[in-house]
N, C-alpha and C. Protein backbone atom coordinates (compact mmCIF):
# COMPACT_ATOMS: atom_id res chain seq x y z
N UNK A 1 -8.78 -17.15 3.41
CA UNK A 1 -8.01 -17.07 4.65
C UNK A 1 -8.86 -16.41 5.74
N UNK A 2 -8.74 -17.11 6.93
CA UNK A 2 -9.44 -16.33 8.08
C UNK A 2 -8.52 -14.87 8.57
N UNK A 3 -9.10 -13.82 8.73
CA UNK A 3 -9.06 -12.82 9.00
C UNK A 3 -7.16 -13.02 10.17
N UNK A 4 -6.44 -12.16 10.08
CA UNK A 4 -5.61 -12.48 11.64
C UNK A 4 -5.52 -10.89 11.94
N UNK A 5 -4.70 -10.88 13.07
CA UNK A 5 -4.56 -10.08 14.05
C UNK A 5 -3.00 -9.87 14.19
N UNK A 6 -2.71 -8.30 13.81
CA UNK A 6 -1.16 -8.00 14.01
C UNK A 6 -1.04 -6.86 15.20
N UNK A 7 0.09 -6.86 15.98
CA UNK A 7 0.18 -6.00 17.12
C UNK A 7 1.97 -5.28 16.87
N UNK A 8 1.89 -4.31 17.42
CA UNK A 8 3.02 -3.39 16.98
C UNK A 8 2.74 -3.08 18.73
N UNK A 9 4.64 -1.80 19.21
CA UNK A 9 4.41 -1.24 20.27
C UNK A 9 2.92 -0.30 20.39
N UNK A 10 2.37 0.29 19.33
CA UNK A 10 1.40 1.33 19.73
C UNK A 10 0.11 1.08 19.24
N UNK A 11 -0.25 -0.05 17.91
CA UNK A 11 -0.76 -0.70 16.84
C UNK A 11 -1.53 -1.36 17.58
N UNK A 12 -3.23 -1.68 17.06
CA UNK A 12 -3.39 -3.30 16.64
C UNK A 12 -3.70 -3.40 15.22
N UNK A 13 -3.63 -4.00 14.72
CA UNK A 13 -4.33 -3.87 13.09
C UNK A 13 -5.15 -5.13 13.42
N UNK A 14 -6.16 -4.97 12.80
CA UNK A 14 -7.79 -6.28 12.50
C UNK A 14 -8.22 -6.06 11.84
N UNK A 15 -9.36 -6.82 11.39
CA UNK A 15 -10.30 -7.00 10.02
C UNK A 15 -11.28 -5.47 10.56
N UNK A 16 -12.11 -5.40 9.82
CA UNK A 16 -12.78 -4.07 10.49
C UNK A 16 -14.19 -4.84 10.52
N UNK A 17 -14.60 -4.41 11.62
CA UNK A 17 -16.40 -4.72 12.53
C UNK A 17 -17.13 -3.70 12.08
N UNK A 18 -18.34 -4.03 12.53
CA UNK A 18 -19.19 -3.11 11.95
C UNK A 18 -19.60 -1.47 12.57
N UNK A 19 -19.07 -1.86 14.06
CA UNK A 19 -18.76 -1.14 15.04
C UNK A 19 -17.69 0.27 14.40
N UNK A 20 -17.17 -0.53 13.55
CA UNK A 20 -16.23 0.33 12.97
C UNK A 20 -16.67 1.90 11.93
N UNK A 21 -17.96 1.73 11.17
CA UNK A 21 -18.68 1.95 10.19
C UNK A 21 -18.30 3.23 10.53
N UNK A 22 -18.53 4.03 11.54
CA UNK A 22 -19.08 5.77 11.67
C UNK A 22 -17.43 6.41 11.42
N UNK A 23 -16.38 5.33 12.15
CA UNK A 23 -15.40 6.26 12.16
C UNK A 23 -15.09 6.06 10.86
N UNK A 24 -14.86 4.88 10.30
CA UNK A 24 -14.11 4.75 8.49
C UNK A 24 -15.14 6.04 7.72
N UNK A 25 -16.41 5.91 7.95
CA UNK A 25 -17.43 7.15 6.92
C UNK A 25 -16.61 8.54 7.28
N UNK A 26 -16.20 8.66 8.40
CA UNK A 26 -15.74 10.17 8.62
C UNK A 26 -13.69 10.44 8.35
N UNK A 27 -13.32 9.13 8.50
CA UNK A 27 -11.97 9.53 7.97
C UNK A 27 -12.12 9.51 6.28
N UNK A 28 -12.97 8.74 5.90
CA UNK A 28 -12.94 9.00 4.68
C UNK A 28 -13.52 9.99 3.68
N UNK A 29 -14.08 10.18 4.41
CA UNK A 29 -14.83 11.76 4.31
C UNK A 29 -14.44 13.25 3.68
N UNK A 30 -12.83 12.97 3.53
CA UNK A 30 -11.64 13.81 3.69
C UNK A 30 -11.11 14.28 2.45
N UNK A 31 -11.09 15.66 1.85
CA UNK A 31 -10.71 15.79 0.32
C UNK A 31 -9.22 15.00 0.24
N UNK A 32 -8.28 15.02 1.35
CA UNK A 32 -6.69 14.94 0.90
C UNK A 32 -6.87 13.02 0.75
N UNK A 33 -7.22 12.45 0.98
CA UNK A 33 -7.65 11.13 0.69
C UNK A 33 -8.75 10.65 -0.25
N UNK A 34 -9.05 11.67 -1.15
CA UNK A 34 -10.40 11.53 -1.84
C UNK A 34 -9.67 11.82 -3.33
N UNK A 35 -8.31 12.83 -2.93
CA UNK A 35 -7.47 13.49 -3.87
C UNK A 35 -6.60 12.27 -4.39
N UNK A 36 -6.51 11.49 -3.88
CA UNK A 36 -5.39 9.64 -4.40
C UNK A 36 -5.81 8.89 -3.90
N UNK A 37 -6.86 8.71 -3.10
CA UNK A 37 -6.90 6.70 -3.26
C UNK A 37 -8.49 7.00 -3.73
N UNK A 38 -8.69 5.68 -4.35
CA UNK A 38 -9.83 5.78 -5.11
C UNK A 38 -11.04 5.27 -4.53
N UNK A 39 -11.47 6.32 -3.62
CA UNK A 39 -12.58 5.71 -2.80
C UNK A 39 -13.91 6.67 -3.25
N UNK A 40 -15.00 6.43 -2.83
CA UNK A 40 -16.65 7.76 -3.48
C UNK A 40 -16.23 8.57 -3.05
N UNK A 41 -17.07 9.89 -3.77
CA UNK A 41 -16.61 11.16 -3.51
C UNK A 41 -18.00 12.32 -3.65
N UNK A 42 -18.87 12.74 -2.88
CA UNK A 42 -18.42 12.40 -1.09
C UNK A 42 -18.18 10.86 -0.92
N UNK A 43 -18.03 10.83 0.35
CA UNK A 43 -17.47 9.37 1.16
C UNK A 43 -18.81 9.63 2.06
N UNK A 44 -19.88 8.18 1.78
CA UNK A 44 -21.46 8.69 3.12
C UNK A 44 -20.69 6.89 3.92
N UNK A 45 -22.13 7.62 4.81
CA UNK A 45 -21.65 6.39 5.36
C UNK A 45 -22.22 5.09 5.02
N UNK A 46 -23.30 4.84 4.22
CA UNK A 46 -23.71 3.61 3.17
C UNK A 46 -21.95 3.13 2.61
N UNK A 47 -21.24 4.02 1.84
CA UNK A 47 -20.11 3.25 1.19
C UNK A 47 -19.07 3.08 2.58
N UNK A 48 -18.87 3.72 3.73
CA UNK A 48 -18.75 3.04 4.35
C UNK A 48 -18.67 1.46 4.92
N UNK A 49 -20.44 1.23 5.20
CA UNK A 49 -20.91 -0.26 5.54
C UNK A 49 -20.42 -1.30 4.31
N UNK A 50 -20.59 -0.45 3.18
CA UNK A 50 -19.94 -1.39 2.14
C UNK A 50 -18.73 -1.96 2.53
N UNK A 51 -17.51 -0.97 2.77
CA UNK A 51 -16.58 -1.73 2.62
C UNK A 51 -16.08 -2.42 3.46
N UNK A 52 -16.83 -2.20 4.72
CA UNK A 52 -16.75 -2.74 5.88
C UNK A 52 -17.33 -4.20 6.14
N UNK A 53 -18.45 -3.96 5.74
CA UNK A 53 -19.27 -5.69 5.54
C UNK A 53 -18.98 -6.27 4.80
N UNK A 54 -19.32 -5.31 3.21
CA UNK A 54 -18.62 -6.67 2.51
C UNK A 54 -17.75 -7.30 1.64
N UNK A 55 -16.76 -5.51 0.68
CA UNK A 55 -15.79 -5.64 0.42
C UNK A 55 -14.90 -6.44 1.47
N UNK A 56 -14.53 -5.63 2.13
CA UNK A 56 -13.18 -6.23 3.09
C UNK A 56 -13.62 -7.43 3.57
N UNK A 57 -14.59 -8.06 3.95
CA UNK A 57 -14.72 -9.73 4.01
C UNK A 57 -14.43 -10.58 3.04
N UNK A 58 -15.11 -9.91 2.06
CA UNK A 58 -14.64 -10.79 0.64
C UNK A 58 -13.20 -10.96 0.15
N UNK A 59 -12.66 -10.01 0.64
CA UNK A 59 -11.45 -9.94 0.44
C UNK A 59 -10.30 -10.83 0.66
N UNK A 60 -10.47 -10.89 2.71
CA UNK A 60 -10.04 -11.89 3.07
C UNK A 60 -10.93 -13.42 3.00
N UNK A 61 -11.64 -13.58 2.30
CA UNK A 61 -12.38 -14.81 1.70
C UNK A 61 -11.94 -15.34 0.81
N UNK A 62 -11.39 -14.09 -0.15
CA UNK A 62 -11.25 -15.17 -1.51
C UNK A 62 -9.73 -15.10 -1.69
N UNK A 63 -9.26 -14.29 -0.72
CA UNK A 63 -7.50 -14.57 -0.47
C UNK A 63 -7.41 -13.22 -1.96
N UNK A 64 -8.04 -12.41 -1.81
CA UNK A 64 -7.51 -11.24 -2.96
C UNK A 64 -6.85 -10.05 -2.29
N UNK A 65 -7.62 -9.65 -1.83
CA UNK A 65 -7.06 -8.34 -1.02
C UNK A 65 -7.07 -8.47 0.89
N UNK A 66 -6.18 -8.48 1.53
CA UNK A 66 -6.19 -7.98 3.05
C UNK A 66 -6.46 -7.02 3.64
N UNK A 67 -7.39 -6.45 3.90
CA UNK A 67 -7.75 -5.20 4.75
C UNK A 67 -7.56 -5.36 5.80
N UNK A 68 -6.89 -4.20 6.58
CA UNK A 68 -6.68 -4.45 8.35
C UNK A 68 -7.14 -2.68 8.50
N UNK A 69 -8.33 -2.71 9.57
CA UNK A 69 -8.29 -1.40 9.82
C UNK A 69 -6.97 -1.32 11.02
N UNK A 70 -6.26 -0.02 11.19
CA UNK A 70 -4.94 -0.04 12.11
C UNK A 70 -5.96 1.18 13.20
N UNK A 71 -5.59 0.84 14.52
CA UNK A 71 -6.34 1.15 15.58
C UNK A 71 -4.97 0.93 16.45
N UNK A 72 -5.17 2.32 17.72
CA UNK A 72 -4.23 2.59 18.90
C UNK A 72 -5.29 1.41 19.75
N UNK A 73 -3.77 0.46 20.59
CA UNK A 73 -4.82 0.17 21.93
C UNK A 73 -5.77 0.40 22.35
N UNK A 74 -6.23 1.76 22.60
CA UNK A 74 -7.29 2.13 23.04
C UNK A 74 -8.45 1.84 22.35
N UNK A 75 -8.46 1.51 21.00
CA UNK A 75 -9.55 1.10 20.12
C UNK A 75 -9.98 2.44 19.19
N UNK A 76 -9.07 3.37 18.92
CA UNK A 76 -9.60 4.42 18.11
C UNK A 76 -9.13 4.43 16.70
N UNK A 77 -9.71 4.76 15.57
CA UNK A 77 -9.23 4.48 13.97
C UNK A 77 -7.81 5.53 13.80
N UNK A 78 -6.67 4.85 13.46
CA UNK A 78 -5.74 5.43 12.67
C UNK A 78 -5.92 5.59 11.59
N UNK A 79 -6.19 4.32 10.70
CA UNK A 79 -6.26 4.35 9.25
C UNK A 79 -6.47 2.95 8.57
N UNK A 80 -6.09 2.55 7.62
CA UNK A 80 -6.09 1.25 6.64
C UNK A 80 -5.05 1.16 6.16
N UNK A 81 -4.87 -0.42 5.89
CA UNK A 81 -3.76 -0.98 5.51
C UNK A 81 -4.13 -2.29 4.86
N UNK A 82 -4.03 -1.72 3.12
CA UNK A 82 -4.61 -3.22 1.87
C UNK A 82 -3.14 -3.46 2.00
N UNK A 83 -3.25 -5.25 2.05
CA UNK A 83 -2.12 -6.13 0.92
C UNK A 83 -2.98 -6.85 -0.17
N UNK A 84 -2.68 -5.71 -1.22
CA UNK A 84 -3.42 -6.83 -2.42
C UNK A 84 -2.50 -8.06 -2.99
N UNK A 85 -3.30 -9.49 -2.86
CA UNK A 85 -2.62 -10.71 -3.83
C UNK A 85 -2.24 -10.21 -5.33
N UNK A 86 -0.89 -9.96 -6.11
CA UNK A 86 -1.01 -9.45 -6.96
C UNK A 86 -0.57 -11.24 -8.27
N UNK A 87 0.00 -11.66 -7.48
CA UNK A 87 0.77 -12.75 -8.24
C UNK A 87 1.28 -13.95 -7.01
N UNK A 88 0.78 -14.02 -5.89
CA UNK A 88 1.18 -14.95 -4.98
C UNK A 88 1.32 -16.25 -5.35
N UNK A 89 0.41 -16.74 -6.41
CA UNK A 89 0.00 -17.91 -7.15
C UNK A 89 1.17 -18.56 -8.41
N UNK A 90 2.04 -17.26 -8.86
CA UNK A 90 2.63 -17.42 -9.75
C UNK A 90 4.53 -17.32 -9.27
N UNK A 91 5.24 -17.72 -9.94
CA UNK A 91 7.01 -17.27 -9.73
C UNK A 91 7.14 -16.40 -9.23
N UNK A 92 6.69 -15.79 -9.75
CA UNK A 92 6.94 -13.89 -9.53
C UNK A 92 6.62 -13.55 -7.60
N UNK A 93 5.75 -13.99 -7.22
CA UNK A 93 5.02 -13.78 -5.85
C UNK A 93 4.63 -12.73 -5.30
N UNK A 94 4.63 -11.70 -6.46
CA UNK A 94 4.10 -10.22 -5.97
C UNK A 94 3.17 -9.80 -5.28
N UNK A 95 3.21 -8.70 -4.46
CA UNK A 95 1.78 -8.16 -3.83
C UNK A 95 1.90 -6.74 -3.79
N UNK A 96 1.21 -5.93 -3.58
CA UNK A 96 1.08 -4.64 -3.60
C UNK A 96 0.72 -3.97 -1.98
N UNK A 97 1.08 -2.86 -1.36
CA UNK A 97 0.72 -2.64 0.12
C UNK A 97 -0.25 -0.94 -0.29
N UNK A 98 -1.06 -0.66 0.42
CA UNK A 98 -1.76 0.27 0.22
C UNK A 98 -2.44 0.88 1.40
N UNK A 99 -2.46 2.28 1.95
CA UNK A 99 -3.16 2.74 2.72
C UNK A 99 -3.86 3.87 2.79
N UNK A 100 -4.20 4.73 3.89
CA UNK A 100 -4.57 5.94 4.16
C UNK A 100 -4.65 5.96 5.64
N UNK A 101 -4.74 7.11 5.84
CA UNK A 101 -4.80 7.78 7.09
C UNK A 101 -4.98 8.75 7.81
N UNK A 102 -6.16 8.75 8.74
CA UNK A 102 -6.97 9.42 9.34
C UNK A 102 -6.82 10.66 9.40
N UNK A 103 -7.41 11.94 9.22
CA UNK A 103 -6.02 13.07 9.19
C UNK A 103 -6.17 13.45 10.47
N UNK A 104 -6.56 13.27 11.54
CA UNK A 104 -6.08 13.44 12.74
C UNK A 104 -4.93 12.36 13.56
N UNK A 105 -4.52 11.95 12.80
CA UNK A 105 -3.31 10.51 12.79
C UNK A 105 -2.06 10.62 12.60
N UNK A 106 -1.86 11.39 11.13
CA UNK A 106 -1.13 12.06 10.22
C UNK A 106 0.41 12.58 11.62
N UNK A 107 1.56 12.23 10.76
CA UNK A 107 2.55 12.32 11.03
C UNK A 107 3.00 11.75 12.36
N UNK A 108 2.84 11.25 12.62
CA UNK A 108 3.07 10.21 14.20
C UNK A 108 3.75 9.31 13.88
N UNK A 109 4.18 8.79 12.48
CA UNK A 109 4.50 7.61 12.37
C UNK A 109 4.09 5.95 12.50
N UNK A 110 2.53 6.20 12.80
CA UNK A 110 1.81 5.22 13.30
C UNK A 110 1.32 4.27 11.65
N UNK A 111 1.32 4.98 10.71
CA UNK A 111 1.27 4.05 9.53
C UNK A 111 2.74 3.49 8.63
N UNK A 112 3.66 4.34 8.95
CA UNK A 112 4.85 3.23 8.29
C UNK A 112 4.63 1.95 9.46
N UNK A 113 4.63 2.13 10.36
CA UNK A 113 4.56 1.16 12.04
C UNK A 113 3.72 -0.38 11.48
N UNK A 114 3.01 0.69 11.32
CA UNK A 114 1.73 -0.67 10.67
C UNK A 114 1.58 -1.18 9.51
N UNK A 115 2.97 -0.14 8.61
CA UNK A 115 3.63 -0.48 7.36
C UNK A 115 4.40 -2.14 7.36
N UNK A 116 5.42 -1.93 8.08
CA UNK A 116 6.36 -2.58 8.43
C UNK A 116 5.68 -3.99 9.46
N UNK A 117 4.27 -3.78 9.97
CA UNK A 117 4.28 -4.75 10.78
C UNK A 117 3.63 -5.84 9.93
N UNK A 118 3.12 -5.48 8.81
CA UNK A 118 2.34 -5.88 7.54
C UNK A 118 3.19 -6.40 6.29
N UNK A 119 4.31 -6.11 6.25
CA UNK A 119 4.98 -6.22 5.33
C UNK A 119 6.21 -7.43 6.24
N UNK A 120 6.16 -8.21 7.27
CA UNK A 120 7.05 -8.57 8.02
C UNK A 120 6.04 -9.92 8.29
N UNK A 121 4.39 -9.75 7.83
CA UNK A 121 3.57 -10.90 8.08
C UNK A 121 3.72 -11.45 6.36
N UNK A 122 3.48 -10.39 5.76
CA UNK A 122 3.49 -10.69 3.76
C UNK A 122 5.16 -11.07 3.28
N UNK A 123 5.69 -11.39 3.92
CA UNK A 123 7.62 -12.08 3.81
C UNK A 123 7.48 -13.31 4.87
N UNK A 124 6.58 -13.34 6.12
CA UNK A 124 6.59 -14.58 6.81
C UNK A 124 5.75 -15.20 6.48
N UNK A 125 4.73 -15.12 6.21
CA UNK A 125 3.62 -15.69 6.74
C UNK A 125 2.81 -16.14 5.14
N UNK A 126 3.42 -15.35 3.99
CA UNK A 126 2.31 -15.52 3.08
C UNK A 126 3.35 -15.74 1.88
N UNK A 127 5.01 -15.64 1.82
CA UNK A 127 5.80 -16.41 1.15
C UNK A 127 5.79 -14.75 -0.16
N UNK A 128 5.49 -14.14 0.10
CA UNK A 128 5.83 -12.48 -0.89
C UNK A 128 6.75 -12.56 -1.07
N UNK A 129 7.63 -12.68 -2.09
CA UNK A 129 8.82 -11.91 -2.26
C UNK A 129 9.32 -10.28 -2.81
N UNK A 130 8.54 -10.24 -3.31
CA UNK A 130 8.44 -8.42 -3.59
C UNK A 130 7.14 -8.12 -3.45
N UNK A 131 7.34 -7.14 -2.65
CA UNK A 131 6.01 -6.02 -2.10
C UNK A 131 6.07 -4.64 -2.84
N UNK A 132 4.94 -4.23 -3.67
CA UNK A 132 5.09 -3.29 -4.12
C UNK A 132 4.25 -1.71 -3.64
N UNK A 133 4.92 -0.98 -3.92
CA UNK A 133 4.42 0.62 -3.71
C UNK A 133 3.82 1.09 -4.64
N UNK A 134 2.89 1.83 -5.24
CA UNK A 134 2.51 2.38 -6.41
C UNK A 134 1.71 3.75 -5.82
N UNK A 135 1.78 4.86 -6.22
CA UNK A 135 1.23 6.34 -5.81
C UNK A 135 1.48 7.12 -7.12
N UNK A 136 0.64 8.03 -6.94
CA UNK A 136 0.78 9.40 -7.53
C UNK A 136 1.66 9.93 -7.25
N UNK A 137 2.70 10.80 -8.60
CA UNK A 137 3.83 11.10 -8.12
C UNK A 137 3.63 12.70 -7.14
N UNK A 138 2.20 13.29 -7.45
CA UNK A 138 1.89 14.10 -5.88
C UNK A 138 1.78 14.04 -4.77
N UNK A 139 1.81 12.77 -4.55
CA UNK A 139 0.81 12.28 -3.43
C UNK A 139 2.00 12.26 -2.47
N UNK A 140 2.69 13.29 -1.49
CA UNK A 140 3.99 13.24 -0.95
C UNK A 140 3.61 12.56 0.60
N UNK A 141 2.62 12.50 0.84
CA UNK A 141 2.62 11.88 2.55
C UNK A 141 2.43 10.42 2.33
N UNK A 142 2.21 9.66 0.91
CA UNK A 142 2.33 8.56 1.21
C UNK A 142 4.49 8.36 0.92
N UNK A 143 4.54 9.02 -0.13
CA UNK A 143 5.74 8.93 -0.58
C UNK A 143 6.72 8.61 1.15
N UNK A 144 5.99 9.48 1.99
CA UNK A 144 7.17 9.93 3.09
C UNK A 144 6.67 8.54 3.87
N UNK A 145 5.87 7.94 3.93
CA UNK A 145 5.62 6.75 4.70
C UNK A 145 6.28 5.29 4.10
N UNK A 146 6.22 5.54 2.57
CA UNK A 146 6.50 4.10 2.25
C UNK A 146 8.09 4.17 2.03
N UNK A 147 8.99 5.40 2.52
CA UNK A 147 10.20 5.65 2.61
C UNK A 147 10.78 5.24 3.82
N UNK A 148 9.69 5.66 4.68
CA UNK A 148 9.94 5.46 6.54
C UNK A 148 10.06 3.74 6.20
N UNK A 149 8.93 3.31 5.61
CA UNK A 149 8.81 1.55 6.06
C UNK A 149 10.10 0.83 5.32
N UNK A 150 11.07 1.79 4.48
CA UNK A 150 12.01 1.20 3.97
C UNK A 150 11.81 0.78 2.22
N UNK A 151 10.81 1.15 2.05
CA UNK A 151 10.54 0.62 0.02
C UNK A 151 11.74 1.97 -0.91
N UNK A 152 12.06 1.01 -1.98
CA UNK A 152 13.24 1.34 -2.57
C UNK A 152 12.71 2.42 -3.68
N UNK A 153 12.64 3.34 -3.87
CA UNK A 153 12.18 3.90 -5.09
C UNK A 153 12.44 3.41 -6.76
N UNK A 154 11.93 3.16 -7.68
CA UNK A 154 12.51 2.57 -8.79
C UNK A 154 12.17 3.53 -10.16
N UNK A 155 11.19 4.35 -9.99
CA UNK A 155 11.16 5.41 -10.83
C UNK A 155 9.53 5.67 -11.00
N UNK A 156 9.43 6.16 -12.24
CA UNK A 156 7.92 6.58 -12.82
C UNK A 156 7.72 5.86 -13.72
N UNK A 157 6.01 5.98 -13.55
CA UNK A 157 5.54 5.18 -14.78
C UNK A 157 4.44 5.99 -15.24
N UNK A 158 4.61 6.53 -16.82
CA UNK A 158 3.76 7.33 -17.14
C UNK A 158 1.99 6.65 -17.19
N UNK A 159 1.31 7.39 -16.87
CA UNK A 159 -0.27 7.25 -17.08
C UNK A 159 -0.14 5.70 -16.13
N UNK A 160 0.05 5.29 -15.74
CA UNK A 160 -0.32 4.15 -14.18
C UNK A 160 -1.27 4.08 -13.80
N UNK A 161 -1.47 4.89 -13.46
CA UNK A 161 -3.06 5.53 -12.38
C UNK A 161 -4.35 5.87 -13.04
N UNK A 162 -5.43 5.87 -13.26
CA UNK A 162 -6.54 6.34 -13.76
C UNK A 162 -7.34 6.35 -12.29
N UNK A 163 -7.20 8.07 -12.13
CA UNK A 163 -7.92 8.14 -11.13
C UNK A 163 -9.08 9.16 -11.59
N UNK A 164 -9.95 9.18 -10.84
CA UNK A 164 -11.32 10.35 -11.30
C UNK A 164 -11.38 10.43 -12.74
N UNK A 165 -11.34 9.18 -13.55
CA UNK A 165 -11.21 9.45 -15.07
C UNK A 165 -10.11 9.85 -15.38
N UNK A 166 -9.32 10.43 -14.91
CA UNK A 166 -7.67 10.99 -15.65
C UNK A 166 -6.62 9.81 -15.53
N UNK A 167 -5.63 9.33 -16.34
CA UNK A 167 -4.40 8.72 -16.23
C UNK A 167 -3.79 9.68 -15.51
N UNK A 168 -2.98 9.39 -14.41
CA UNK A 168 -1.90 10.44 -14.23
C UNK A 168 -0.51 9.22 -13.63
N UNK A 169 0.56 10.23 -13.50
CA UNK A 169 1.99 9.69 -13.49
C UNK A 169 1.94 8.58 -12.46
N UNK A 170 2.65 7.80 -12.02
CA UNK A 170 2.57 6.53 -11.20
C UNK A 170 4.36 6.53 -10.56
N UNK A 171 4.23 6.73 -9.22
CA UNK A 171 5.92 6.50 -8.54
C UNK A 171 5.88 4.82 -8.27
N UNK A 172 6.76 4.22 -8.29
CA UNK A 172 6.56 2.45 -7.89
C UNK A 172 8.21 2.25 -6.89
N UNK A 173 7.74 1.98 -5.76
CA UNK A 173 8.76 1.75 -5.27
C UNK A 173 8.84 -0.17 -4.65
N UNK A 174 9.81 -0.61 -4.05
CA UNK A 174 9.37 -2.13 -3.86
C UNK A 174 10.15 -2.38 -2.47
N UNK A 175 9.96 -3.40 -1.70
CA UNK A 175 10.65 -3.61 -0.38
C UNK A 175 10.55 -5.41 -0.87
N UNK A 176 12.16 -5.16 -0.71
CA UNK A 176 12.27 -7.24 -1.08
C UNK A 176 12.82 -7.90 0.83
N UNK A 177 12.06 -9.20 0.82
CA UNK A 177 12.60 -9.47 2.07
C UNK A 177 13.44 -9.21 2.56
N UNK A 178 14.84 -9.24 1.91
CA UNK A 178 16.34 -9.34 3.01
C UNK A 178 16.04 -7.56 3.09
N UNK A 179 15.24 -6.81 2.63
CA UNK A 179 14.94 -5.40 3.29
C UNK A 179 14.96 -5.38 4.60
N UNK A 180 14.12 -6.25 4.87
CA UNK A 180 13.62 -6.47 6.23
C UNK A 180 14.26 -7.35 7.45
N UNK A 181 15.14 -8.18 6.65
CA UNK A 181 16.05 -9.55 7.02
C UNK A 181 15.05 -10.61 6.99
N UNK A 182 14.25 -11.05 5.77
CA UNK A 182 13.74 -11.80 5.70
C UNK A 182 14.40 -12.99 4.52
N UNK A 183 14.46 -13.86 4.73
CA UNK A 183 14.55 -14.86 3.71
C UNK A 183 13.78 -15.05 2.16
N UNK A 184 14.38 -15.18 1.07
CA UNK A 184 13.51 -15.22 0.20
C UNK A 184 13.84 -16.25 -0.74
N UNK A 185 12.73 -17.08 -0.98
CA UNK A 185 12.45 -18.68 -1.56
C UNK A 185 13.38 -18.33 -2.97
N UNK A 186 13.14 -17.70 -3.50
CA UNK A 186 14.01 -17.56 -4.99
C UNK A 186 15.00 -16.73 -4.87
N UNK A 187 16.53 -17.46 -5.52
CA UNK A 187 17.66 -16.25 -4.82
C UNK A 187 17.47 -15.09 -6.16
N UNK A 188 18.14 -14.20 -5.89
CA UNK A 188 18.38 -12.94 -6.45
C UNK A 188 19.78 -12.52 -6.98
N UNK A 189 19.20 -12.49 -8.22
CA UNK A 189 20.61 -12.12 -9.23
C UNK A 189 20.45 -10.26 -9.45
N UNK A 190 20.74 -9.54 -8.83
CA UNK A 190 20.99 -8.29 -9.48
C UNK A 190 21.24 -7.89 -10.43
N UNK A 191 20.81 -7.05 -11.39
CA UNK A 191 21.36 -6.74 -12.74
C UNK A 191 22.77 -5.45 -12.63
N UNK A 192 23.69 -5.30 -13.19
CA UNK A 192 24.60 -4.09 -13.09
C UNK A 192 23.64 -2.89 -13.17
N UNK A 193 23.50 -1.42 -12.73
CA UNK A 193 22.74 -0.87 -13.34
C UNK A 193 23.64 0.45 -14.27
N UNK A 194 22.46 0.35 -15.46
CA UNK A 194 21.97 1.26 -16.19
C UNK A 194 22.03 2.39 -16.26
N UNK A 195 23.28 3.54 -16.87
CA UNK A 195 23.29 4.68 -16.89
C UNK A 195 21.35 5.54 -16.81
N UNK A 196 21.27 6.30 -15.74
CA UNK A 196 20.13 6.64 -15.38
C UNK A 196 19.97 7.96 -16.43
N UNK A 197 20.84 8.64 -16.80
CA UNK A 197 20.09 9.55 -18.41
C UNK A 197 21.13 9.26 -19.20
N UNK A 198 21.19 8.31 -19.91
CA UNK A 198 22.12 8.02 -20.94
C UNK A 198 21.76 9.16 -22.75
N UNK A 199 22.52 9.69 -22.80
CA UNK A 199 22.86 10.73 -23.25
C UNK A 199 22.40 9.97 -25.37
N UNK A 200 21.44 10.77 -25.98
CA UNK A 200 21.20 10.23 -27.00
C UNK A 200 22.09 10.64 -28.51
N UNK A 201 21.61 10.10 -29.33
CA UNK A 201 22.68 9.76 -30.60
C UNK A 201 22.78 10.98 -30.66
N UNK A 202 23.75 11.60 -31.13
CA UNK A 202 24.28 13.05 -32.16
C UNK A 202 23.66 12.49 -33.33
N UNK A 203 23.60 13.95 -33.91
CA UNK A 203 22.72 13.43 -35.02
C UNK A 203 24.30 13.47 -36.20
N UNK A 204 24.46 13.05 -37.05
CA UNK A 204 25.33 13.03 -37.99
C UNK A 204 25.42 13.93 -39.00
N UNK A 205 26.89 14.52 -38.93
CA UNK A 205 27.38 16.32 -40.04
C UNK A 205 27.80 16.05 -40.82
N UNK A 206 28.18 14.50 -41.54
CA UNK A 206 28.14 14.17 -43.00
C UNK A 206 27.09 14.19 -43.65
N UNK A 207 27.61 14.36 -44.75
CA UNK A 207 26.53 14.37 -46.04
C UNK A 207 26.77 13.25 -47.21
């Protein structure tokens, strides 16, 4: 897929240029983003150009992952915003949404923004029917963003994550089109739900 271009009131999101290189090396640079998403550690600016030239091209090349760096009008870095293809190919039509953000960015609301403007192209434009969330269950500033963009919480999943060599806990939350008021190609049967701590056997006082 060729690269596109999304615009929000405060947003642009685009593919990232090379122009781009110094600021991605220095937001990424950052322990609280070094601490959950799995990028080098330090962050130079060589892995920078990497992901700039030629991860994120490849990406949108081979239709696997979407990178959009998210940038104010003015042309300055907010942050990133992956839609990984998780199952687009299959029934299911899953994808996954993923970011970070700049920590001079941080709390403005400018990444649920670019949450939602991303998740409104992956329900139009690319036929998703569930978009998924996946984080560390520490990791509370993404938690508070992918809440803002509207994703449903669905629980934990032990060992999920293998980050820095460690498994650790995994939160998964999901945003289905009519979230958004979007239409979705396969209808939806809800299941009743599931006593959430269903209370286990007594053990038995016969003999």
């Amino acid at each position: 897929m060729e690269p596109v271009t999304l615009e929000t009131p405060r947003l642009t999101l685009r593919a990232f240029r090379e122009s781009d290189i110094e600021a991605v090396a220095l937001a990424c640079d950052d322990p609280d983003i070094q601490r959950f998403v799995p990028v080098p550690e330090p962050y130079t600016l060589r892995d920078a150009e990497e992901f700039v030239t030629v991860t994120s091209p490849a990406g949108w090349r081979d239709d696997t992952m979407y990178n959009f760096g998210v940038f104010t009008h003015g042309g300055d870095l907010v942050g990133a915003m992956g839609l990984g293809r998780l199952a687009l190919n299959s029934p299911e039509r899953h994808a996954e949404l993923g970011f970070w953000t700049a920590r001079d960015r941080r709390r403005r609301g400018c990444t649920a923004e670019a949450g939602r403007a991303v998740a409104d192209w992956a329900f139009s434009a690319l036929g998703v029917e569930r978009l998924e969330w996946v984080a560390q269950v520490e990791n509370a500033g993404s938690r508070a963003v992918a809440r803002s963009i509207g994703f449903v919480e669905e629980g934990i999943q032990r060992a999920r994550i293998v980050h820095r060599g460690t498994r650790r806990d995994a939160l998964v939350a999901a945003l289905l089109p009519s979230d958004l008021d979007h239409p979705s190609g396969t209808p939806y049967l809800p299941s009743p739900r599931l006593p959430s701590n269903p209370e286990p056997p007594r053990p038995s006082t016969t003999k």
